[in-house]
Protein backbone atom coordinates (compact mmCIF):
# COMPACT_ATOMS: atom_id res chain seq x y z
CA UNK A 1 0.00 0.00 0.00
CA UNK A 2 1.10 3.36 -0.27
CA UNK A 3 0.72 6.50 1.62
CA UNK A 4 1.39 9.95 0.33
CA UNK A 5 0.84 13.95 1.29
CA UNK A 6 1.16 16.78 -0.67
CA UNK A 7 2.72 20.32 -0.41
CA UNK A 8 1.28 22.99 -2.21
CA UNK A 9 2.14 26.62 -2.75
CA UNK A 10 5.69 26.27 -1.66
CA UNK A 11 7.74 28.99 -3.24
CA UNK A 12 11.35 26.90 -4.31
CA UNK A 13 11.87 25.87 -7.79
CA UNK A 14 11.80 22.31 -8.85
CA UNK A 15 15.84 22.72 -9.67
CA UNK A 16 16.51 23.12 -6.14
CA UNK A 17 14.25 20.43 -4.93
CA UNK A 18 14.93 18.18 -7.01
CA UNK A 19 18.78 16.85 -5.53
CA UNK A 20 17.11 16.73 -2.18
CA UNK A 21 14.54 14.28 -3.00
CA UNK A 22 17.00 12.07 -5.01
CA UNK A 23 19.26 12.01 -1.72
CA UNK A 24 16.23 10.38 0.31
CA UNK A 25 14.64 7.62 -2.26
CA UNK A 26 14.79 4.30 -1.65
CA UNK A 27 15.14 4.64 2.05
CA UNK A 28 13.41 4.21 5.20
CA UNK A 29 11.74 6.92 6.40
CA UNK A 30 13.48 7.42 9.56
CA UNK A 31 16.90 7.11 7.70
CA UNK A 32 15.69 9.94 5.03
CA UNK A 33 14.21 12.25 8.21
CA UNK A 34 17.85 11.59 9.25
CA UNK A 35 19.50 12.69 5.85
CA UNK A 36 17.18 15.72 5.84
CA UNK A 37 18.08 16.94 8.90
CA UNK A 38 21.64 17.78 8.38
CA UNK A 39 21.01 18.68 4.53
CA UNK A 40 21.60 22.38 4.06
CA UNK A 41 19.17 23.69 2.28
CA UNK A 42 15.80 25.38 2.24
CA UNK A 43 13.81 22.34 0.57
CA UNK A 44 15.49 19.79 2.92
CA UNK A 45 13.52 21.58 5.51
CA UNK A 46 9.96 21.42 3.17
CA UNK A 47 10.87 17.81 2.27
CA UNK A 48 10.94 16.73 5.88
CA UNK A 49 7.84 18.17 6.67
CA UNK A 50 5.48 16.65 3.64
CA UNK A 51 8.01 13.01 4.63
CA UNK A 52 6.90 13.13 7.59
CA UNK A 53 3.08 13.61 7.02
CA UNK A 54 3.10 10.78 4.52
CA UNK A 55 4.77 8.97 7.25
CA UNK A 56 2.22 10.04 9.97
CA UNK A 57 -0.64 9.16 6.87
CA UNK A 58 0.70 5.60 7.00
CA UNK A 59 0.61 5.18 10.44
CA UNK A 60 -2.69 6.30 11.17
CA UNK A 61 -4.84 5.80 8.05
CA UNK A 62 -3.40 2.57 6.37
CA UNK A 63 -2.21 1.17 9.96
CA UNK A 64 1.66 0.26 8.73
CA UNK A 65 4.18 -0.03 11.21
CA UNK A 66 6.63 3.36 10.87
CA UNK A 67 9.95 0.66 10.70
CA UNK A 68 8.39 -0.68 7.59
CA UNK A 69 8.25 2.10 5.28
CA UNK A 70 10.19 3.25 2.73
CA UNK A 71 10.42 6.12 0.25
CA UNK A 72 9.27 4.65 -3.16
CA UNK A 73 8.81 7.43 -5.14
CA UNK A 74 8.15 11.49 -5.04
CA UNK A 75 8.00 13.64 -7.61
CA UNK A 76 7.53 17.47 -8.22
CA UNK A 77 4.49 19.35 -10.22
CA UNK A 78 4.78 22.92 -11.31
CA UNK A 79 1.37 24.76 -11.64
CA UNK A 80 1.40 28.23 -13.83
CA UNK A 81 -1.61 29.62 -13.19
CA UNK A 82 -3.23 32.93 -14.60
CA UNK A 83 -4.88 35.20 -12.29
């Protein structure tokens, strides 16, 4: 099963994100929290925070134990919107 949260209106761009999120995939989630913490830069900090509710999402929701899960994919959308 799979778990997953979403950040919106976060103002980095997708360049900058990007290396963060390759640095965490394929690990558990404590691990990547762990990676994230001493990563610095702005999106490690944004990255963290939307792991961690997918994490929480899993937990709660879907009932998975937290030593279980692992990062199996993420991915970044960029909305242009007109006002």
């Amino acid at each position: 099963m799979e778990a997953k949260a979403i950040a919106r209106h976060i103002r980095i761009s997708p360049t900058k994100v990007r290396p963060v999120m390759a640095l965490i995939k394929g690990k558990g989630v404590d691990d990547a929290l762990a990676v994230l913490r001493f990563t610095p830069n702005r999106a490690a900090r944004v990255v963290a925070k939307v792991l961690a509710s997918a994490a929480a999402n899993a937990e709660h929701n879907l009932e998975l134990g937290r030593d279980t899960l692992r990062v199996s994919r993420s991915h970044i959308t960029v909305v242009v919107a007109d006002e």
